[in-house]
PDB file of N, CA and C in Angstrom:
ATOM      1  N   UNK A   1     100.337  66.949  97.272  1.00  0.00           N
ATOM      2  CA  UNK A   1      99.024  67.124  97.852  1.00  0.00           C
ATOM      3  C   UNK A   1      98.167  67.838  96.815  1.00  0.00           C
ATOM      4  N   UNK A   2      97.504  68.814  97.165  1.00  0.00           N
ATOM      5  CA  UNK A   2      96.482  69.369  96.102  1.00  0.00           C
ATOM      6  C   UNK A   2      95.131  69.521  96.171  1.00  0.00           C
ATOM      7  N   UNK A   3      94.887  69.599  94.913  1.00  0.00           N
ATOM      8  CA  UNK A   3      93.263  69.450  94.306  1.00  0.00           C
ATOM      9  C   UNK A   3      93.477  68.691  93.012  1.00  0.00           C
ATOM     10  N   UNK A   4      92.541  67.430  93.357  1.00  0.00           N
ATOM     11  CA  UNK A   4      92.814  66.530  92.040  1.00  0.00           C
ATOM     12  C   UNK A   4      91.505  66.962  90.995  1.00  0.00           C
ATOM     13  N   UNK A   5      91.401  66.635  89.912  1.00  0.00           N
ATOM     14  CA  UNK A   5      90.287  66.899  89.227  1.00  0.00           C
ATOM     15  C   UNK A   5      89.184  66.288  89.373  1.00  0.00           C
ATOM     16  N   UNK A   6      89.177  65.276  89.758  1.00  0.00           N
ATOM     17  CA  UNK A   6      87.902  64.407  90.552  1.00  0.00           C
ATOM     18  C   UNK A   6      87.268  65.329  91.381  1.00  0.00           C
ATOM     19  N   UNK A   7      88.182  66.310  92.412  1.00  0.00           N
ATOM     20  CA  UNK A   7      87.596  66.855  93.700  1.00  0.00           C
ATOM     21  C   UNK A   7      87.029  68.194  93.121  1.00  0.00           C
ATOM     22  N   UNK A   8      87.996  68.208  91.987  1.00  0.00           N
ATOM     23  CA  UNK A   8      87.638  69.681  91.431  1.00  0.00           C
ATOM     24  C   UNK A   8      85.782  69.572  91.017  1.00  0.00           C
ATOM     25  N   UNK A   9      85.829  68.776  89.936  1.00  0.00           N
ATOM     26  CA  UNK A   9      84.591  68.474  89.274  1.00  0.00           C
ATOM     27  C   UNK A   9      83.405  68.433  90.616  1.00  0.00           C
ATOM     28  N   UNK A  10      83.585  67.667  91.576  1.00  0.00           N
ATOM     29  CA  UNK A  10      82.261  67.370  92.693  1.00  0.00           C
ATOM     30  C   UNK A  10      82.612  68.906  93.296  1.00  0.00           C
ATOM     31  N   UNK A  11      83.454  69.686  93.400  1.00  0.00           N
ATOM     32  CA  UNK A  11      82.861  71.274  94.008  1.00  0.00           C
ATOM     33  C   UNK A  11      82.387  71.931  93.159  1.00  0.00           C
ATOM     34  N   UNK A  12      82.735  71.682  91.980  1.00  0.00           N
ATOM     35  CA  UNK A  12      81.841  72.444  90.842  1.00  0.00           C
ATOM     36  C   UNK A  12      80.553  72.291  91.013  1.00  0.00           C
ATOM     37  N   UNK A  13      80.185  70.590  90.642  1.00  0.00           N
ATOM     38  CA  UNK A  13      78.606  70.428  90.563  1.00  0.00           C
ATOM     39  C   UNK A  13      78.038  70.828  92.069  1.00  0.00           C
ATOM     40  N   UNK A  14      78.715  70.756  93.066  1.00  0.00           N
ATOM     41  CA  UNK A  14      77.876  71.142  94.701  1.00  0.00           C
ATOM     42  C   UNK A  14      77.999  72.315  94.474  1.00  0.00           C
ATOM     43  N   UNK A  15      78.479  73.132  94.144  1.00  0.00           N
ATOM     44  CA  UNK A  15      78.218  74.684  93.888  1.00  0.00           C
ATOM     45  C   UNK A  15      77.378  75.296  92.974  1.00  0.00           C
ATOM     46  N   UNK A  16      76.963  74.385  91.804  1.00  0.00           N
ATOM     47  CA  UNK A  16      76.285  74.716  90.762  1.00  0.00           C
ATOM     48  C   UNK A  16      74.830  74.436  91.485  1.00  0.00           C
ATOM     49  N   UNK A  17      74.880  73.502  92.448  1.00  0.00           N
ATOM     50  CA  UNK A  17      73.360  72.798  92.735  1.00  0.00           C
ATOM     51  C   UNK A  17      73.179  73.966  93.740  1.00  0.00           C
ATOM     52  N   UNK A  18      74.125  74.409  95.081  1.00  0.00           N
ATOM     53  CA  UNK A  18      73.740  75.503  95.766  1.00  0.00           C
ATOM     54  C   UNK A  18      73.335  76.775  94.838  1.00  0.00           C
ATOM     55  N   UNK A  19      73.912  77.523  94.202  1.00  0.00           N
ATOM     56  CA  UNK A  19      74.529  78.761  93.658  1.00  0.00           C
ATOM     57  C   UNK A  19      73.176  78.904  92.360  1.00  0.00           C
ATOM     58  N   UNK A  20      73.091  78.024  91.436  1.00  0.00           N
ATOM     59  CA  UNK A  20      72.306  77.777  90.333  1.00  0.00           C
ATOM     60  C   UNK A  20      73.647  78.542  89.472  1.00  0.00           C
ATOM     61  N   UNK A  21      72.874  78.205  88.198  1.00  0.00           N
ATOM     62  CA  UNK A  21      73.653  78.762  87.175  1.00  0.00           C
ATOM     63  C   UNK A  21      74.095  80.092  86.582  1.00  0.00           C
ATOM     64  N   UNK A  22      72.697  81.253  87.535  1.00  0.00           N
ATOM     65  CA  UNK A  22      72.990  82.271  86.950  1.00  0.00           C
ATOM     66  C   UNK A  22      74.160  82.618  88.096  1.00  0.00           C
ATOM     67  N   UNK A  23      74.317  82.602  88.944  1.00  0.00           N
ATOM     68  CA  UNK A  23      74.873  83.179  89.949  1.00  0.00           C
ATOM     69  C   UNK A  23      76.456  82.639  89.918  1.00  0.00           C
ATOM     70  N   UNK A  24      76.724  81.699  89.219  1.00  0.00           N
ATOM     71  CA  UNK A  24      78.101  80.816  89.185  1.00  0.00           C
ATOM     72  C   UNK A  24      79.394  82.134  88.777  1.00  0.00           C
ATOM     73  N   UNK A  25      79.126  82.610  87.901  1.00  0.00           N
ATOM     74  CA  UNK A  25      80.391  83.579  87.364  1.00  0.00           C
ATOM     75  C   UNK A  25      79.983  84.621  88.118  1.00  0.00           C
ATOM     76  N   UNK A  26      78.912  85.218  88.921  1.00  0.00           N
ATOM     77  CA  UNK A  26      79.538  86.032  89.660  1.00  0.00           C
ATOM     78  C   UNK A  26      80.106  85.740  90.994  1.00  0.00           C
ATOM     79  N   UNK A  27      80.067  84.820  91.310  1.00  0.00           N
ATOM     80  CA  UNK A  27      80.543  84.177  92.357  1.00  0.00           C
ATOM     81  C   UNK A  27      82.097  84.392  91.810  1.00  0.00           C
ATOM     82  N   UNK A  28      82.217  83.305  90.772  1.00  0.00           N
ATOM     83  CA  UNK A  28      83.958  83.054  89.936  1.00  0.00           C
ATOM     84  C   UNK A  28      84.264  84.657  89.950  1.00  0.00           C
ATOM     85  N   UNK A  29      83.750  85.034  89.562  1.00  0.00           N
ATOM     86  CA  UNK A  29      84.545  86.797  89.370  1.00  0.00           C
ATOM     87  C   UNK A  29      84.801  87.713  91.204  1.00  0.00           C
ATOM     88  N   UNK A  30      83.924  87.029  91.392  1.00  0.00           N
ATOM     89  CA  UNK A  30      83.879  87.770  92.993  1.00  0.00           C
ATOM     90  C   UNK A  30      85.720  87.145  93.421  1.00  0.00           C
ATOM     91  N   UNK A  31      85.566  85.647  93.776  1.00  0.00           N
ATOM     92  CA  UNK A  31      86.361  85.004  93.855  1.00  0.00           C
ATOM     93  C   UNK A  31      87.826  85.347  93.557  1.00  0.00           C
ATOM     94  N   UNK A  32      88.002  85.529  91.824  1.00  0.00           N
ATOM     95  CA  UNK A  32      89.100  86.176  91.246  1.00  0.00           C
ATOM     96  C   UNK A  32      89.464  87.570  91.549  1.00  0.00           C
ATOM     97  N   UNK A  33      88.807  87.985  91.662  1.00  0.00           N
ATOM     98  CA  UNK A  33      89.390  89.695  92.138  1.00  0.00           C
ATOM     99  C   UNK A  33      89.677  89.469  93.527  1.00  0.00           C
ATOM    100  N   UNK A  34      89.174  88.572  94.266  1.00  0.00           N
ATOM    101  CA  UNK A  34      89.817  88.257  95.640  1.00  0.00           C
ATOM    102  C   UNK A  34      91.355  88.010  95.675  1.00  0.00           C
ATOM    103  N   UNK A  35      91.271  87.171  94.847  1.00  0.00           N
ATOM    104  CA  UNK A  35      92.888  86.116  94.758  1.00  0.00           C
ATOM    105  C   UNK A  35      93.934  87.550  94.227  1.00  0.00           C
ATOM    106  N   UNK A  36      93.436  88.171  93.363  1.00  0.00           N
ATOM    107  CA  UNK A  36      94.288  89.757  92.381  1.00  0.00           C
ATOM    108  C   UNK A  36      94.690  90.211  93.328  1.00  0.00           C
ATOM    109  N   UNK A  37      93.823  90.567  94.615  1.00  0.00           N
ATOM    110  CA  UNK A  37      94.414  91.627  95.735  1.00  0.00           C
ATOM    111  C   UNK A  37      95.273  91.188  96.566  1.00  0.00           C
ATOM    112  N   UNK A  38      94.703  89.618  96.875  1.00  0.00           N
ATOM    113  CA  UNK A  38      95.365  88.773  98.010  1.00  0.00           C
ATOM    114  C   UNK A  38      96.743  89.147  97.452  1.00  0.00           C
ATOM    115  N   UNK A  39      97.325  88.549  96.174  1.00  0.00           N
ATOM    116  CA  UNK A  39      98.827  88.456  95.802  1.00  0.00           C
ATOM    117  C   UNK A  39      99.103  90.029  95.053  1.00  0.00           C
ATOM    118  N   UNK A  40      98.417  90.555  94.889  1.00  0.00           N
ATOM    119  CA  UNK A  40      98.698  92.012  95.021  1.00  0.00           C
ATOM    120  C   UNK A  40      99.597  92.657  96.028  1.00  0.00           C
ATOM    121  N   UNK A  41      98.712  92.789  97.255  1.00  0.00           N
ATOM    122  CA  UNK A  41      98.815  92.664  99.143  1.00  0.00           C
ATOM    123  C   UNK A  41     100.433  92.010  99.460  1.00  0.00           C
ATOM    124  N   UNK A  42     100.595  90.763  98.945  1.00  0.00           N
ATOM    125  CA  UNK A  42     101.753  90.000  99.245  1.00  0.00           C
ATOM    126  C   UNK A  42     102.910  90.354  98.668  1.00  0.00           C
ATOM    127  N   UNK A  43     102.893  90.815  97.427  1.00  0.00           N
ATOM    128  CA  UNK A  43     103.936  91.462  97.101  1.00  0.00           C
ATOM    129  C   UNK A  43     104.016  92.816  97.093  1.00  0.00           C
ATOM    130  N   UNK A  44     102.981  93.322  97.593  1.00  0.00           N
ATOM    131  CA  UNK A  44     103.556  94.867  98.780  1.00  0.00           C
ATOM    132  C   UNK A  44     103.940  94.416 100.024  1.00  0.00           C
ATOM    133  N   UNK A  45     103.514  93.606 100.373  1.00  0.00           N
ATOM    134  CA  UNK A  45     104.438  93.325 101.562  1.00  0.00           C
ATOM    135  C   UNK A  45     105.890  92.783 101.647  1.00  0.00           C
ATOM    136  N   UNK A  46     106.151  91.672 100.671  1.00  0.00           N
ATOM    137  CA  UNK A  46     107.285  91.415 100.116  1.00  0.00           C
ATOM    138  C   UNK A  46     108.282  92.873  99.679  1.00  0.00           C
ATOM    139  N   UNK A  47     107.746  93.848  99.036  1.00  0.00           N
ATOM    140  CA  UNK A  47     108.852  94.549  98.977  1.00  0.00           C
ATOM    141  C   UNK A  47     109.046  95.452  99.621  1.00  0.00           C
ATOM    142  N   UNK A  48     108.387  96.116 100.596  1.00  0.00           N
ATOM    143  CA  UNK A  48     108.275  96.746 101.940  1.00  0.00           C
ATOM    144  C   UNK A  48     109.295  96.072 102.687  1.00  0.00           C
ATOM    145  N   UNK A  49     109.356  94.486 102.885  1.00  0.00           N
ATOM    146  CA  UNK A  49     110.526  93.972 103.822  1.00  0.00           C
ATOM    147  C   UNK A  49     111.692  94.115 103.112  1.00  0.00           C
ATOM    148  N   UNK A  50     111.541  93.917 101.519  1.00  0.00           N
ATOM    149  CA  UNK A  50     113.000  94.177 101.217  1.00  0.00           C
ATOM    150  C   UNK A  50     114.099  95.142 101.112  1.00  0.00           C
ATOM    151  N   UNK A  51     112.563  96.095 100.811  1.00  0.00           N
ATOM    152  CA  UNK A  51     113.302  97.824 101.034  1.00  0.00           C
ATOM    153  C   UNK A  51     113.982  97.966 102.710  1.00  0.00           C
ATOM    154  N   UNK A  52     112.813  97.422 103.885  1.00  0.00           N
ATOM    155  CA  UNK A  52     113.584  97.797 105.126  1.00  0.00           C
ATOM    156  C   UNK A  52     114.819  96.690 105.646  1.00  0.00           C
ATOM    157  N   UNK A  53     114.946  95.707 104.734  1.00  0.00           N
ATOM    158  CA  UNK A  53     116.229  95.018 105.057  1.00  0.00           C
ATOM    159  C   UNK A  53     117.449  95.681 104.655  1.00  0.00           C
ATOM    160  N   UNK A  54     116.849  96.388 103.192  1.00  0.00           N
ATOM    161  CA  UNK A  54     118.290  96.982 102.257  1.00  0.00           C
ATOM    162  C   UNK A  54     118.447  98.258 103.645  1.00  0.00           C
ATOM    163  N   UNK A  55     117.573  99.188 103.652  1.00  0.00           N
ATOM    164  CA  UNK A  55     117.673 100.135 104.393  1.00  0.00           C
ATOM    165  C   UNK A  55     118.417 100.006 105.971  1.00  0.00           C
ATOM    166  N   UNK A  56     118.364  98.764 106.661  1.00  0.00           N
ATOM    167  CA  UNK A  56     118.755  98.535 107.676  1.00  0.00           C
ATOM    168  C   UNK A  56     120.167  97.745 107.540  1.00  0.00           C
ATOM    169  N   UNK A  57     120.573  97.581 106.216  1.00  0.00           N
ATOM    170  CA  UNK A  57     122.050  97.000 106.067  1.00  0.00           C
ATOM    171  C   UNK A  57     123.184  97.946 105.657  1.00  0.00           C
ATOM    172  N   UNK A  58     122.076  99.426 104.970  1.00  0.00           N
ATOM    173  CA  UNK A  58     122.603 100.143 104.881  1.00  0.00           C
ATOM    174  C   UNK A  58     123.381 101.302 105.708  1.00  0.00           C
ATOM    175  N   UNK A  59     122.323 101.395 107.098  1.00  0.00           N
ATOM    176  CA  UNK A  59     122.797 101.883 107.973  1.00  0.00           C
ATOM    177  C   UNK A  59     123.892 101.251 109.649  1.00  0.00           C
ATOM    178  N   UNK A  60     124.618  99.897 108.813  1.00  0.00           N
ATOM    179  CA  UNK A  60     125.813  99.430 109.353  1.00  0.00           C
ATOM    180  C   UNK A  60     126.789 100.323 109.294  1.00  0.00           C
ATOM    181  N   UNK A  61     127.549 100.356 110.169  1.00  0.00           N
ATOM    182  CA  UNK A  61     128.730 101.129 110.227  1.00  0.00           C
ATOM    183  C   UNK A  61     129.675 100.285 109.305  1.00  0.00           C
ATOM    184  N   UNK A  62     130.790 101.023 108.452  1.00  0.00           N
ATOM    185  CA  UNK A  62     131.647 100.102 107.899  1.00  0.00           C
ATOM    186  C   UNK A  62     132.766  99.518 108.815  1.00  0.00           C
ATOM    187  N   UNK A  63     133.288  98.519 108.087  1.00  0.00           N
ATOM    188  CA  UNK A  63     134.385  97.394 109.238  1.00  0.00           C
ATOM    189  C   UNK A  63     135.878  98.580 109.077  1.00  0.00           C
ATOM    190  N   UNK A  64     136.289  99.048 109.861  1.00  0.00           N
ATOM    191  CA  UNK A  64     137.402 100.041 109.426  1.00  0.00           C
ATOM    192  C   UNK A  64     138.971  99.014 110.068  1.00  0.00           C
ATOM    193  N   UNK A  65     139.739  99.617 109.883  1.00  0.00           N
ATOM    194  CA  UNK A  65     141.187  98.721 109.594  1.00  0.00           C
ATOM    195  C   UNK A  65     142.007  98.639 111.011  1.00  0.00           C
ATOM    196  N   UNK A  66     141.254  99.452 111.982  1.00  0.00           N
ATOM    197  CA  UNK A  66     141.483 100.095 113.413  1.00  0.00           C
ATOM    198  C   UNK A  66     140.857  98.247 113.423  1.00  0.00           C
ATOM    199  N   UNK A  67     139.503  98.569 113.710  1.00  0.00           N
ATOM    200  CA  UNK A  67     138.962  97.565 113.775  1.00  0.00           C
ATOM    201  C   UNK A  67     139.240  96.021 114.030  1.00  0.00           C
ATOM    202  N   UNK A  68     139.472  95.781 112.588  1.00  0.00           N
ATOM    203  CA  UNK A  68     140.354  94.709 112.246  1.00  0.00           C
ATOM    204  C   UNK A  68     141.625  94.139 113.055  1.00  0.00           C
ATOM    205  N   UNK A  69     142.224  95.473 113.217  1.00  0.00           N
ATOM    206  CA  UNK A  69     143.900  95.001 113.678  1.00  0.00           C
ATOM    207  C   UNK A  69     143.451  94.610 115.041  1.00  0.00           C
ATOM    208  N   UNK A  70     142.972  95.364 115.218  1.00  0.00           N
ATOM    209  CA  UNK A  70     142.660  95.135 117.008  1.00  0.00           C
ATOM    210  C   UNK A  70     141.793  93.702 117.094  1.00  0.00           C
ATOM    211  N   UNK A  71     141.277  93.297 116.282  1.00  0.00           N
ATOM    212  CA  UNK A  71     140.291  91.827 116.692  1.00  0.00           C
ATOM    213  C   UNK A  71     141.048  91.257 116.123  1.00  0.00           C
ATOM    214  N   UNK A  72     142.414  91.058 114.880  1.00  0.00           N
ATOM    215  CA  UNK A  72     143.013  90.548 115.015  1.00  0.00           C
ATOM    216  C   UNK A  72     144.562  90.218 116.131  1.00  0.00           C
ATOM    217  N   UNK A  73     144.631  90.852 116.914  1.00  0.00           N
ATOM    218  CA  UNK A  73     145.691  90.819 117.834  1.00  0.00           C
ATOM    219  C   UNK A  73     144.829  90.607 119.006  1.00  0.00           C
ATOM    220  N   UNK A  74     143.808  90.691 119.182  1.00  0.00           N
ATOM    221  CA  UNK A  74     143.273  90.157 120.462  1.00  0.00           C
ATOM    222  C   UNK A  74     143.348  88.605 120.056  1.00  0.00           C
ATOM    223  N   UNK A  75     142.617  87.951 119.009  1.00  0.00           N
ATOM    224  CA  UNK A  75     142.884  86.771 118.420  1.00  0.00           C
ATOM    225  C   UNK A  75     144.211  86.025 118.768  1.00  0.00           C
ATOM    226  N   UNK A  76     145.208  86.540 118.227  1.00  0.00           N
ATOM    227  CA  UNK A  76     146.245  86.119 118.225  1.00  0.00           C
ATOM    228  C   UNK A  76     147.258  85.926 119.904  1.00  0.00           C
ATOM    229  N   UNK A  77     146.725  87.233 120.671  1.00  0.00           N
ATOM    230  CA  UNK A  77     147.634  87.322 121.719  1.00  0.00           C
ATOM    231  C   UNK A  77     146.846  86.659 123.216  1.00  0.00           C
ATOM    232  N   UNK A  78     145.347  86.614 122.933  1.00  0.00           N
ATOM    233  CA  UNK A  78     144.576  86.099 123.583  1.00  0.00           C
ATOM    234  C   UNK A  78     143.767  86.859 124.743  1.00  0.00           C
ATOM    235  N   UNK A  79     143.660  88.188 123.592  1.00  0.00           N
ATOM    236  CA  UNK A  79     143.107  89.646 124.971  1.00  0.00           C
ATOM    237  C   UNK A  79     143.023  90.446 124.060  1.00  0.00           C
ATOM    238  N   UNK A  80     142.461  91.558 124.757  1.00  0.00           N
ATOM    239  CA  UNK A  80     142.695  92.636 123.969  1.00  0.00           C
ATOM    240  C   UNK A  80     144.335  93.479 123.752  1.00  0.00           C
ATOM    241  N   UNK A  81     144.490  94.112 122.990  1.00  0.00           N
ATOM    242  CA  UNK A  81     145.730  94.958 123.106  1.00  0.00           C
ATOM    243  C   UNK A  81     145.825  95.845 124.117  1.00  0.00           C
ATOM    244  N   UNK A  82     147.263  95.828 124.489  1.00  0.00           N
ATOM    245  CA  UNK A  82     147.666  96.582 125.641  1.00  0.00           C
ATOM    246  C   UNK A  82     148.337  97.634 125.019  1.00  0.00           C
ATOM    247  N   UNK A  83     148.061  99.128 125.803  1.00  0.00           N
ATOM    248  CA  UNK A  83     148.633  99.979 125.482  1.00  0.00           C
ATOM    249  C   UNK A  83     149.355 100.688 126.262  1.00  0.00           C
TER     250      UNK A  83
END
């Protein structure tokens, strides 16, 4: 999909005919410092989720060997263990 250069060129000239010429680069500069923050913004947000994923994997309890034996013998015997 996209923007082909055909489409590119006819928003140029319809913008040049609205805008005139002096006004074109501050428009383009307005524009660009838009886009800087936008993906600025996105990758603070991007690593905000990654910090609270690490942080929330971190506070798992570990798998301990109690654990284990017991979900393995419920497995096997078809229940939990009897004591």
């Amino acid at each position: 999909m996209g923007i082909h250069w055909t489409e590119l060129i006819v928003v140029a000239f319809v913008a040049l005919l609205i805008f005139g010429p002096k006004r074109l680069p501050e428009i383009g500069g307005a524009v660009g410092r838009t886009y800087r923050e936008f993906k600025k913004s996105l990758g603070e947000i991007s690593e905000l989720a990654t910090n609270e994923l690490a942080a929330s994997q971190r506070q798992l309890p570990p798998v301990t060997a109690a654990c284990e034996t017991a979900t393995s013998h419920a497995i096997r015997d078809g229940g939990p263990p009897r004591t």
